[in-house]
Protein backbone atom coordinates (compact mmCIF):
# COMPACT_ATOMS: atom_id res chain seq x y z
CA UNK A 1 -52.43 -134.25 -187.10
CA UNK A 2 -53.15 -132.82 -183.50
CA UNK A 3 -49.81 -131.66 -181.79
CA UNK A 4 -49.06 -135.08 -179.44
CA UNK A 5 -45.25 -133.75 -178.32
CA UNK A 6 -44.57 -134.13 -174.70
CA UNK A 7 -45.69 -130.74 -174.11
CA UNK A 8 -49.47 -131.66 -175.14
CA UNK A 9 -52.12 -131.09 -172.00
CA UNK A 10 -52.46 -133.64 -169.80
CA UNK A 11 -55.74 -134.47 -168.33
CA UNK A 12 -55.82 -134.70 -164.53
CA UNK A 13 -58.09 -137.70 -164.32
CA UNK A 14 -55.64 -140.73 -163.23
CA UNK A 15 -54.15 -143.41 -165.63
CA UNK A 16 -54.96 -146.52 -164.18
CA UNK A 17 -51.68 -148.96 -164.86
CA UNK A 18 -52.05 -152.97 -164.10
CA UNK A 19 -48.64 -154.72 -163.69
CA UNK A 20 -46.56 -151.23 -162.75
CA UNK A 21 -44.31 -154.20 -160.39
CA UNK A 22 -43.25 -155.70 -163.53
CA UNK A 23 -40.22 -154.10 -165.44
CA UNK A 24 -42.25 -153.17 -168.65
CA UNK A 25 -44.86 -151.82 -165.70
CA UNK A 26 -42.39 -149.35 -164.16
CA UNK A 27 -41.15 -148.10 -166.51
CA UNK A 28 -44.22 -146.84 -168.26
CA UNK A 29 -45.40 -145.33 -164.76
CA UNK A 30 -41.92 -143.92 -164.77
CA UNK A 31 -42.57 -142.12 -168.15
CA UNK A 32 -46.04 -141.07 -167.51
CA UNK A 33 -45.02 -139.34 -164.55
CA UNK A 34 -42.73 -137.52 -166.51
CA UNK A 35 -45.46 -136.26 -168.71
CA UNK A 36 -47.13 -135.01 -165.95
CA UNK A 37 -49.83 -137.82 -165.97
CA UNK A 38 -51.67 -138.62 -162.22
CA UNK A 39 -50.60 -142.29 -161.84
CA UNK A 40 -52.94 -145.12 -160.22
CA UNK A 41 -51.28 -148.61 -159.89
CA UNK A 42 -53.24 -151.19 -158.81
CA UNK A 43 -50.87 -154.07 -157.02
CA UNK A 44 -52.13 -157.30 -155.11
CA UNK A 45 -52.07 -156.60 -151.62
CA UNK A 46 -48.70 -158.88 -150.72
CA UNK A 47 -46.99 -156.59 -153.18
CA UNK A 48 -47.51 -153.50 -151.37
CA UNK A 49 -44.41 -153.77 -148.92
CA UNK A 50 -41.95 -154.67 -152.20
CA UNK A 51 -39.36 -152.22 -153.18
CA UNK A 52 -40.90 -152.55 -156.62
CA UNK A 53 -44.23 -150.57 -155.22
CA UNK A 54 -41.84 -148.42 -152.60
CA UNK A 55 -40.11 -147.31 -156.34
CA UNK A 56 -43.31 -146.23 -157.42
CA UNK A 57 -44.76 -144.27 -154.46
CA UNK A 58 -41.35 -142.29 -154.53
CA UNK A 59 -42.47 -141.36 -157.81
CA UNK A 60 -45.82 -139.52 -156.72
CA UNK A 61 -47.37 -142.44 -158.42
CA UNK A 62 -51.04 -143.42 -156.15
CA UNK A 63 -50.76 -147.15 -155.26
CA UNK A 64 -54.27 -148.92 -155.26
CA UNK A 65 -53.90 -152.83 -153.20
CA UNK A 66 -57.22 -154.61 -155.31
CA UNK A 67 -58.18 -158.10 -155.58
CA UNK A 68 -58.12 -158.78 -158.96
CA UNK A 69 -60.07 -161.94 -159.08
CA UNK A 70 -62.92 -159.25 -157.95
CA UNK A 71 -64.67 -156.93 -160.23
CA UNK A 72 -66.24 -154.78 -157.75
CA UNK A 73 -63.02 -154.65 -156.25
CA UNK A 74 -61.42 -153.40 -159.78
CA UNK A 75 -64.10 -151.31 -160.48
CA UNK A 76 -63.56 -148.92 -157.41
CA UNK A 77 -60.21 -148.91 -158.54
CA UNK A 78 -60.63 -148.03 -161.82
CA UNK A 79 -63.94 -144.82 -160.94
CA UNK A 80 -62.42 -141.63 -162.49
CA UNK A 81 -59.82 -142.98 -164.70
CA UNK A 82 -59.05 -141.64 -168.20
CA UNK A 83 -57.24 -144.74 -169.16
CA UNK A 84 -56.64 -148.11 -168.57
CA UNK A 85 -53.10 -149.75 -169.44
CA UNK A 86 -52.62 -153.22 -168.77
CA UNK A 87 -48.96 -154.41 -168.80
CA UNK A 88 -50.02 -157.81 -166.56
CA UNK A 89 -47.80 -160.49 -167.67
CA UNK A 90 -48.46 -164.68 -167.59
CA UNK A 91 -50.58 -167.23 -168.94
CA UNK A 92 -54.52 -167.89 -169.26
CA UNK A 93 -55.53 -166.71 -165.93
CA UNK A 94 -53.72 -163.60 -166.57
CA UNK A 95 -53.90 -162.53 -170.48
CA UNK A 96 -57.62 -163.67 -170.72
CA UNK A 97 -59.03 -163.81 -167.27
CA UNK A 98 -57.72 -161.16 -165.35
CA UNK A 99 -57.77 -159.07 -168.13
CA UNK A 100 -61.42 -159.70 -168.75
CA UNK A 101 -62.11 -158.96 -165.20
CA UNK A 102 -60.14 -155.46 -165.20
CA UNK A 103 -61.94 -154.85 -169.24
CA UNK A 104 -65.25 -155.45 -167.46
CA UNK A 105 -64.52 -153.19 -164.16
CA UNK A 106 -62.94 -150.51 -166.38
CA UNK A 107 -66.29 -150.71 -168.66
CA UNK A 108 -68.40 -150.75 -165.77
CA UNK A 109 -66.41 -147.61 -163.99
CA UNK A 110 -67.18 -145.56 -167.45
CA UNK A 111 -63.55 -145.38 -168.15
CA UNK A 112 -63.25 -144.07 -171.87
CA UNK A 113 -59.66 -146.32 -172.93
CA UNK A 114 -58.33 -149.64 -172.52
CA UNK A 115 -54.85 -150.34 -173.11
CA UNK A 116 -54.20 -154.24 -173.38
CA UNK A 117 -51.42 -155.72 -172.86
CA UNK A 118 -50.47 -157.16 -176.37
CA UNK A 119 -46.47 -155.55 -176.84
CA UNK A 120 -45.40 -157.81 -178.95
CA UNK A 121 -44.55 -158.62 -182.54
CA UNK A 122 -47.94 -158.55 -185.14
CA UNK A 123 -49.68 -161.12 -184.01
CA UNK A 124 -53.26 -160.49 -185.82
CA UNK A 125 -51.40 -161.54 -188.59
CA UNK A 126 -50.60 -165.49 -187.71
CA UNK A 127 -52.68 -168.00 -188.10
CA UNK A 128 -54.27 -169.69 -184.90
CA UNK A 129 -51.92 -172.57 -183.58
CA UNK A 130 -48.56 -170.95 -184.14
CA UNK A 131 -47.56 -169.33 -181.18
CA UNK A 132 -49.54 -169.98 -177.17
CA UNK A 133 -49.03 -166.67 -176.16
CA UNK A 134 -50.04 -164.76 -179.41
CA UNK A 135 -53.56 -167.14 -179.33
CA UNK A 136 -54.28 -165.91 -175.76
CA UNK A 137 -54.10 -162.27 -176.81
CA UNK A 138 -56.22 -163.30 -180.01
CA UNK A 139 -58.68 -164.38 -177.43
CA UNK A 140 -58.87 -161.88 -174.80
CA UNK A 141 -59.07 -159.79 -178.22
CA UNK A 142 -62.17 -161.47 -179.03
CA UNK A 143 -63.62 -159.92 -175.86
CA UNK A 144 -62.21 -156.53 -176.17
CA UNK A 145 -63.66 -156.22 -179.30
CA UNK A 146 -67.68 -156.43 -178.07
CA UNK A 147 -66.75 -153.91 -175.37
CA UNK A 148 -68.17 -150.49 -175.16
CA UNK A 149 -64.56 -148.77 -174.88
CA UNK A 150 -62.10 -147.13 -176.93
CA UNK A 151 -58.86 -150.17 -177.29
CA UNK A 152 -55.70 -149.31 -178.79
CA UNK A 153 -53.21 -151.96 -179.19
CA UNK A 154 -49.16 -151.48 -179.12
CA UNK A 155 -47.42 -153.75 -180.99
CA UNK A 156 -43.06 -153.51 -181.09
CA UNK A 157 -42.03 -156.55 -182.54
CA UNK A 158 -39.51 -158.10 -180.42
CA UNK A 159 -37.62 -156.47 -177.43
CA UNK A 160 -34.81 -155.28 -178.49
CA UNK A 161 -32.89 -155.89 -175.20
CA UNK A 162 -33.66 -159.94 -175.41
CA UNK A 163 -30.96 -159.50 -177.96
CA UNK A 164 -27.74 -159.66 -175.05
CA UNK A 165 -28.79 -162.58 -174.01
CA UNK A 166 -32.23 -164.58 -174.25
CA UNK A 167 -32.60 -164.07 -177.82
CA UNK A 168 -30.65 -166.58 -178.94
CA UNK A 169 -29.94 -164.69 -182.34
CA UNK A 170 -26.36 -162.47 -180.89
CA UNK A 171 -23.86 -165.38 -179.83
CA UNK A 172 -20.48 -163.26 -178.78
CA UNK A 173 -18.83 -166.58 -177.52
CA UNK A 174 -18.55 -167.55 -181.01
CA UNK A 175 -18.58 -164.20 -183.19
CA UNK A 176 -21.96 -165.37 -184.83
CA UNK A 177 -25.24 -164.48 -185.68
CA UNK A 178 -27.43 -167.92 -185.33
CA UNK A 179 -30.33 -167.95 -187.62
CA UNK A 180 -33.13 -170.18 -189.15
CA UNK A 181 -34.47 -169.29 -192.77
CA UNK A 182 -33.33 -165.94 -194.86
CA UNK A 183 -30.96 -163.12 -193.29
CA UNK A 184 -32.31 -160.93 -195.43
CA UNK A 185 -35.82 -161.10 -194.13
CA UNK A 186 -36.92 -157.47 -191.83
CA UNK A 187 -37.14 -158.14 -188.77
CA UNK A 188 -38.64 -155.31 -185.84
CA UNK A 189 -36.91 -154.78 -182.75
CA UNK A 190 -37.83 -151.86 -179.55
CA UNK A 191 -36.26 -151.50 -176.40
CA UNK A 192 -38.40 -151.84 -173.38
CA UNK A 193 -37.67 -148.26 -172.27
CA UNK A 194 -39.24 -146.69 -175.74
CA UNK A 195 -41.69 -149.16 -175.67
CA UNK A 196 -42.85 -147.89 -172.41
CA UNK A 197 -42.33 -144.27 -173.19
CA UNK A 198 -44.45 -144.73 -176.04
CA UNK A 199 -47.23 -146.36 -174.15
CA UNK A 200 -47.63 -143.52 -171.66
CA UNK A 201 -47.90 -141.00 -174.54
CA UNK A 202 -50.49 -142.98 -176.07
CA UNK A 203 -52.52 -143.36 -172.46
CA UNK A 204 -52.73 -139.63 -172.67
CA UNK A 205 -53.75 -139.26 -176.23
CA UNK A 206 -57.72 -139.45 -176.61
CA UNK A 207 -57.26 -139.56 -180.44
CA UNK A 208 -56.00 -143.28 -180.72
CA UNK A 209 -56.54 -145.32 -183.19
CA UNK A 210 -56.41 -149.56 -182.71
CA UNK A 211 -53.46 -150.09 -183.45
CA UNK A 212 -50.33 -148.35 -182.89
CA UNK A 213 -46.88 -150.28 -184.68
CA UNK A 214 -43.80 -148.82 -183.46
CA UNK A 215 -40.34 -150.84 -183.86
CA UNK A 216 -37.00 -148.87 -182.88
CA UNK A 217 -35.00 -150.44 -185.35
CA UNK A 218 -35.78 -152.64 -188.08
CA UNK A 219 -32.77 -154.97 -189.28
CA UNK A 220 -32.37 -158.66 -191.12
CA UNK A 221 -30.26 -160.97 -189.37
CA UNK A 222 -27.31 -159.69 -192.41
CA UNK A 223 -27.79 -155.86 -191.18
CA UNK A 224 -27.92 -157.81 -187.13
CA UNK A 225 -24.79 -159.21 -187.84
CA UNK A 226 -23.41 -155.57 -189.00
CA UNK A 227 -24.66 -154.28 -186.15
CA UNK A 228 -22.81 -156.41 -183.54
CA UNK A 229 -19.49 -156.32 -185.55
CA UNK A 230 -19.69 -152.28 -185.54
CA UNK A 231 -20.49 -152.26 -181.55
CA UNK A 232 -18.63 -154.92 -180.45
CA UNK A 233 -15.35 -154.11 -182.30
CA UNK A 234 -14.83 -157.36 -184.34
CA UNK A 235 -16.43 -159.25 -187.22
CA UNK A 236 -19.13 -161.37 -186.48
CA UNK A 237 -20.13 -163.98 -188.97
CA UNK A 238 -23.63 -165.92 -189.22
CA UNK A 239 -24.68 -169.41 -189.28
CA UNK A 240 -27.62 -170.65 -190.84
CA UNK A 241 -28.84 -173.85 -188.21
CA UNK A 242 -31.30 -174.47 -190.79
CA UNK A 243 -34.36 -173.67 -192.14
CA UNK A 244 -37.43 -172.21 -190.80
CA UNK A 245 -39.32 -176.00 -190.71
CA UNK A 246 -36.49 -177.46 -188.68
CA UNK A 247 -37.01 -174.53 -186.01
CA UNK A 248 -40.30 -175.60 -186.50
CA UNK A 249 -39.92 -179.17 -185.61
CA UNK A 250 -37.96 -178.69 -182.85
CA UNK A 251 -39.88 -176.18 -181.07
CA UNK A 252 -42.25 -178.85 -181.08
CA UNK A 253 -40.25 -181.79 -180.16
CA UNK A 254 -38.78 -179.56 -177.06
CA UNK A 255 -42.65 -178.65 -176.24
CA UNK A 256 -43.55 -182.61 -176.09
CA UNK A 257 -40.02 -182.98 -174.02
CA UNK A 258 -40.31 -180.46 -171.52
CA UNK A 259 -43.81 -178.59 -171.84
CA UNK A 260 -43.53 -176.43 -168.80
CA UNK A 261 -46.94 -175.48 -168.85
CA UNK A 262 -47.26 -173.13 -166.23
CA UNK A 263 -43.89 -170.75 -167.39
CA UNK A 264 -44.74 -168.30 -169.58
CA UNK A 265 -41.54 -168.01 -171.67
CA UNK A 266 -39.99 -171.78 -171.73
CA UNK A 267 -37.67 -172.61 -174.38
CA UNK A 268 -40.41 -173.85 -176.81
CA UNK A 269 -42.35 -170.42 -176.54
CA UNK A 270 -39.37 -168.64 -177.44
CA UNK A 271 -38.65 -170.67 -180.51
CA UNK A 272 -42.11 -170.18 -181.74
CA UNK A 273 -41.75 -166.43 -181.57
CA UNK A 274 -38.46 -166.43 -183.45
CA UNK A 275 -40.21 -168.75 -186.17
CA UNK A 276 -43.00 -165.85 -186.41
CA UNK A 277 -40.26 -162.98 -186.90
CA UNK A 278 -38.08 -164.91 -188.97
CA UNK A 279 -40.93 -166.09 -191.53
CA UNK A 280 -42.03 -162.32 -192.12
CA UNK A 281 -45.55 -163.46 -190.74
CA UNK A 282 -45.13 -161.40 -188.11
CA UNK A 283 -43.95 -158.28 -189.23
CA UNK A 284 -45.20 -155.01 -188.31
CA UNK A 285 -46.76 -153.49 -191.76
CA UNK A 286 -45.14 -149.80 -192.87
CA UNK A 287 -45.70 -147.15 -192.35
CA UNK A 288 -45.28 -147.53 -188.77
CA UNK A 289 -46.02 -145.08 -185.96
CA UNK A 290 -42.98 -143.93 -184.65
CA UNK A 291 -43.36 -140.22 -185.33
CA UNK A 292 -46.87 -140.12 -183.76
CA UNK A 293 -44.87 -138.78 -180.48
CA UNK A 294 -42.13 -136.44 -181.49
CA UNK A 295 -40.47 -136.22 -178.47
CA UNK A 296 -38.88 -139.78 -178.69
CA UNK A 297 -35.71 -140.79 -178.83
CA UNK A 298 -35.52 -144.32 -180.44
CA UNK A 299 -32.78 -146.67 -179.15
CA UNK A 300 -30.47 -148.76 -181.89
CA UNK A 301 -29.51 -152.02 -181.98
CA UNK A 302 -25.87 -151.23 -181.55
CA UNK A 303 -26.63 -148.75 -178.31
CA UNK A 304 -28.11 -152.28 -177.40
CA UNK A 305 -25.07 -154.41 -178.12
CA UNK A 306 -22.50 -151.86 -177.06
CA UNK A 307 -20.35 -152.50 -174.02
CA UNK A 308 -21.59 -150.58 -170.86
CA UNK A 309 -18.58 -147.95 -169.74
């Protein structure tokens, strides 16, 4: 294997980065600016004046206002570019058709990489129907694939920091670990931050392959509930809510309640995703990729759960 450690060359063509506002965006411009990289983020023109994009200029990273309901308009932006990394984050308009329009420009602008914006748990491996988000990645997938460009894919299982609070799986109030199914089924787990350092050492690596699995930790909901005793300083317990077909029904029953079809994380989508962890469906396949970048320092659950000084 080629040496890929922090101190590899970087090339002085710009990495193009879609969604640098967002906090999975700025951090990865944050880390490729570390490495050196020559940083282009394109932002939508009301953006320009947030303190999100005034972040990023104080960085040295090049800020690019584009239409991106225009391919010209993303083409210009993307001329020169080594790379391509899409972190955009929403629904339809965004996963598939924004995307498609930023695949095409980058395609037409001869840019050798595309970096989609999957980061998520391993979603090639579920069955259409099972989660909304997952099937709109399986689509703009679809498209990626008859592209004339080099796509690698970054899959982390879940974020590791949901786990203070939106994942419902850590409840402190009560000194439990809420789960559906088996405890002892693997579960994968990255924080944002090495999911984003990760993704701006794989921008600058021309050697790539399609996928790339990392997952900072992986722990059952028995080795979870360890984990949150030892950080938190008192024995936690779990409690089984039931199995995997009642989280099943109710994620649809609370989809038929309140849809919310323009969010795109409601309560339903959430439950889905912890149905595709907790049934193993998901899960990332060993061996995974963490030591394709030596230079990282991956981030435990219990540096997660930890009290903050």
């Amino acid at each position: 294997m080629p040496d890929l450690s922090t101190s590899a060359a970087v090339t002085t063509s710009p990495i193009v980065l879609a969604g640098a506002t967002g906090q999975l965006g700025l951090l990865t411009a944050y880390y490729l600016r570390q490495r050196g990289a020559s940083v282009r983020a394109l932002v939508r023109p009301k953006s320009v004046h947030s303190a999100e994009v005034e972040s990023l200029r104080l960085q040295g990273v090049e800020i690019m206002p584009v239409d991106f309901g225009s391919v010209p308009d993303l083409t210009q932006a993307c001329t020169g570019a080594s790379c391509v990394v899409s972190v955009l984050s929403g629904l339809r308009e965004v996963i598939v058709e924004a995307q498609s329009r930023l695949l095409d420009a980058a395609v037409a602008a001869g840019v050798p990489r595309f970096i989609p914006s999957d980061f998520s748990a391993d979603f090639t491996r579920l069955p259409e129907g099972t989660n909304r988000n997952f099937d709109l990645r399986r689509e703009f997938q679809r498209r990626l694939a008859q592209a004339p460009i080099q796509a690698t894919s970054i899959l982390n299982g879940m974020f590791m920091d949901l786990l203070t609070g939106q994942a419902p799986l850590v409840q402190p109030a009560i000194g439990r670990i809420v789960y559906w199914g088996n405890a002892h089924q693997p579960l994968d787990f990255t924080t944002m931050r090495n999911t984003a350092e990760y993704t701006a050492a794989a921008a600058l690596d021309a050697t790539t392959p399609r996928y790339l699995r990392i997952a900072g930790q992986v722990a059952s909901i028995e080795q979870l509930r360890a984990e949150a005793s030892a950080a938190l300083g008192r024995e936690f317990g779990l409690l089984r809510v039931g199995s995997l077909g009642v989280l099943r029904g109710l994620s649809q029953l609370t989809r038929t309640l309140a849809p919310a079809p323009t969010e795109p994380f409601p309560a339903w989508q959430g439950m889905q995703y912890l149905h595709n962890m907790l049934s193993g469906q998901a899960k990332l396949p060993e061996p995974l990729d963490n030591d394709r970048y030596p230079g990282i320092r991956w981030t435990t659950i219990g540096q997660v759960l930890a009290p903050r000084p």
